[in-house]
Protein backbone atom coordinates (compact mmCIF):
# COMPACT_ATOMS: atom_id res chain seq x y z
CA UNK A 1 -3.13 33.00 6.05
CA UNK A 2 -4.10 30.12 8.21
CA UNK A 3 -0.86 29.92 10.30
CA UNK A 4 -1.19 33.74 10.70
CA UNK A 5 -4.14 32.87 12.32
CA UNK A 6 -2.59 29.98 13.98
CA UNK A 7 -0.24 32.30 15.68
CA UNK A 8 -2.19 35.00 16.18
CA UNK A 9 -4.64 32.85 18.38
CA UNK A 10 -2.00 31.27 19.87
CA UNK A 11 -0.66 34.73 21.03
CA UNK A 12 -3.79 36.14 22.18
CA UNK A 13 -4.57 33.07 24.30
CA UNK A 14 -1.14 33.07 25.91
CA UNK A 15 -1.13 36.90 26.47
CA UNK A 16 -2.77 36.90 29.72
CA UNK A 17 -0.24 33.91 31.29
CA UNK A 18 2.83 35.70 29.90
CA UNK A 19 1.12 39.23 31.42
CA UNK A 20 1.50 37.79 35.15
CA UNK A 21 5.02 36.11 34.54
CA UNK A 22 7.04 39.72 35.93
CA UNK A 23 4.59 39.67 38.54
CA UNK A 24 6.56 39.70 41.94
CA UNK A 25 4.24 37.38 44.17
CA UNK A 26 5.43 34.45 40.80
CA UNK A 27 8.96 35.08 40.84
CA UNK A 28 9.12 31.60 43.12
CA UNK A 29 6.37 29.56 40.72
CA UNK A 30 8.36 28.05 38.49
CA UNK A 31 12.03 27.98 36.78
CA UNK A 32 10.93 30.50 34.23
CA UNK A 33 9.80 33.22 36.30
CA UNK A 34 12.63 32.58 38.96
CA UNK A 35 15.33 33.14 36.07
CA UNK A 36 13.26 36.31 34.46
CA UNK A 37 13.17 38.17 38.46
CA UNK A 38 16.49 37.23 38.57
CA UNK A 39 16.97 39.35 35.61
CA UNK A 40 15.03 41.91 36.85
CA UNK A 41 16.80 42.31 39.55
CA UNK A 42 19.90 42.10 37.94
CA UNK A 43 18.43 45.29 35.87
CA UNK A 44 17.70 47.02 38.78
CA UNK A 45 21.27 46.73 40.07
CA UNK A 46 22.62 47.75 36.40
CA UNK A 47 20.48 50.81 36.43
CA UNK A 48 22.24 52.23 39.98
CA UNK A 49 25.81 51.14 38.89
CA UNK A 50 25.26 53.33 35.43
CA UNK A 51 23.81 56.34 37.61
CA UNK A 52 26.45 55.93 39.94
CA UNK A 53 29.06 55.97 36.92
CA UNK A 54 27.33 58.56 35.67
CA UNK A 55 28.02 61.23 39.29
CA UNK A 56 31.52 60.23 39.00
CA UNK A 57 32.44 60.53 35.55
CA UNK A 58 30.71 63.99 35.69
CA UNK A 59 32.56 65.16 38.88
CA UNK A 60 35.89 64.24 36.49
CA UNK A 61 35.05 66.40 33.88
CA UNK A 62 37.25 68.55 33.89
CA UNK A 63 40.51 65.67 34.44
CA UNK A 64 40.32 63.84 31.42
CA UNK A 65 43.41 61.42 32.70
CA UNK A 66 41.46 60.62 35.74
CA UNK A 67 38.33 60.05 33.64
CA UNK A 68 40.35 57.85 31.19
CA UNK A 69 41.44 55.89 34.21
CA UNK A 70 37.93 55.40 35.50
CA UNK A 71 36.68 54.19 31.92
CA UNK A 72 39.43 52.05 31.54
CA UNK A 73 39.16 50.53 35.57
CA UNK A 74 35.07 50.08 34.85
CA UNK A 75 35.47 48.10 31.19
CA UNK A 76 37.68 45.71 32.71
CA UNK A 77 35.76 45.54 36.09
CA UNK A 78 32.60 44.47 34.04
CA UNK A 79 34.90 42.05 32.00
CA UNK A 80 35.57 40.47 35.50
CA UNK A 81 31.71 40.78 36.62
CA UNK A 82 31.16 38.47 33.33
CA UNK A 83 33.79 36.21 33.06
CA UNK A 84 33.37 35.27 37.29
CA UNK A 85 29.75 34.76 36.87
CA UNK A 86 30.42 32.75 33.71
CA UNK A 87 33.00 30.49 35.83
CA UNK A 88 30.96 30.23 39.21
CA UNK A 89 27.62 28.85 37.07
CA UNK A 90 30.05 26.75 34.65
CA UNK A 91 28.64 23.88 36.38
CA UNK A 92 25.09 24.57 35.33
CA UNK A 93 26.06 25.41 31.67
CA UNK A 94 23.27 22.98 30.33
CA UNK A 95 20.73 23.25 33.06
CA UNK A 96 17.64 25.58 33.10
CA UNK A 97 18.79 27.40 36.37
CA UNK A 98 21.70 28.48 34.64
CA UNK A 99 20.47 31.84 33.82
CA UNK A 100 19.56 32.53 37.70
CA UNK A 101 23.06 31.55 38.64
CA UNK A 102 24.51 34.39 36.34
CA UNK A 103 21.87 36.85 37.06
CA UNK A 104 22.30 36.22 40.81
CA UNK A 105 25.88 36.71 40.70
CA UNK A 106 26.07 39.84 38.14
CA UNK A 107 23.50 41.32 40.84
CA UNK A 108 25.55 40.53 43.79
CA UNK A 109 28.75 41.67 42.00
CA UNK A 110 27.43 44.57 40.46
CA UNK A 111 25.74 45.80 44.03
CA UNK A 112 28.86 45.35 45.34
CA UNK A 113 30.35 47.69 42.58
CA UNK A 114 27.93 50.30 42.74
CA UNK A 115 29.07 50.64 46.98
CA UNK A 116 32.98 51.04 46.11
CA UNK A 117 31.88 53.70 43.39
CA UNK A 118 29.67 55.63 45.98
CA UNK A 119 32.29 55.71 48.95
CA UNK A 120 34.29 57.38 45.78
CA UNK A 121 31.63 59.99 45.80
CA UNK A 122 31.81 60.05 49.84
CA UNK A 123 35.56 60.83 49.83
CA UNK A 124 37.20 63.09 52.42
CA UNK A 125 38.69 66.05 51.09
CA UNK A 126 41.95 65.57 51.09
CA UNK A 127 42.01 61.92 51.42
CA UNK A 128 44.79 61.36 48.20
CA UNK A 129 43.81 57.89 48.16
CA UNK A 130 40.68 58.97 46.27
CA UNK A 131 40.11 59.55 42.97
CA UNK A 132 37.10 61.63 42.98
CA UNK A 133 37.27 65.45 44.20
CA UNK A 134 34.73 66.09 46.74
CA UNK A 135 32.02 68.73 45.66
């Protein structure tokens, strides 16, 4: 019962430090809250590249060979996203920035993802290099 106590205290004393650590105006204090905005952000980018997903795979819905394609092209795309973010931060494997490295670079790869699956949605119609039928 003591160490339940222990903890509990322990908890309730660090609540209000962990409460500010998301805050934006602390994203640059310290190593911690650098590599949890980094997440964040990366979040923020996953969020638009599953909506994005989302408008295409519902304009295909009636192609299901087309919509294999695009589930197929988008599984090994974020294979890539993982396994080049793993490589460029290799070098900081054991280091505390590590996880900034990764987040930064899943963010900048996946932003860069979710503008090559919108000009899909902006095709011309009758452009046959793209995939997506215009509304």
């Amino acid at each position: 019962m003591r160490f339940l106590l222990t903890g509990l205290a322990a908890l309730i004393l660090a609540a209000p430090l962990l409460a500010g650590v998301a805050r934006a105006d602390d994203c640059d204090k310290n190593q911690m809250t650098l590599n949890e905005c980094a997440g964040k952000a990366f979040d923020v980018a996953d969020k638009a590249l599953n909506d994005t997903y989302r408008q295409i795979n519902a304009r295909l819905k009636d192609d299901a060979a087309t919509k294999k394609l695009l589930v197929d092209a988008q599984k090994s795309w974020v294979a890539f996203r993982d396994s080049e973010c793993t490589f460029q931060s290799s070098a900081s494997v054991e280091g505390s920035i590590y996880p900034l490295l990764v987040a930064n670079c899943r963010t900048g790869l996946t932003n860069d993802r979710v503008k090559q699956l919108k000009a899909y949605l902006d095709c011309q119609e009758g452009d046959m290099s793209c995939p997506v039928p215009a509304r």
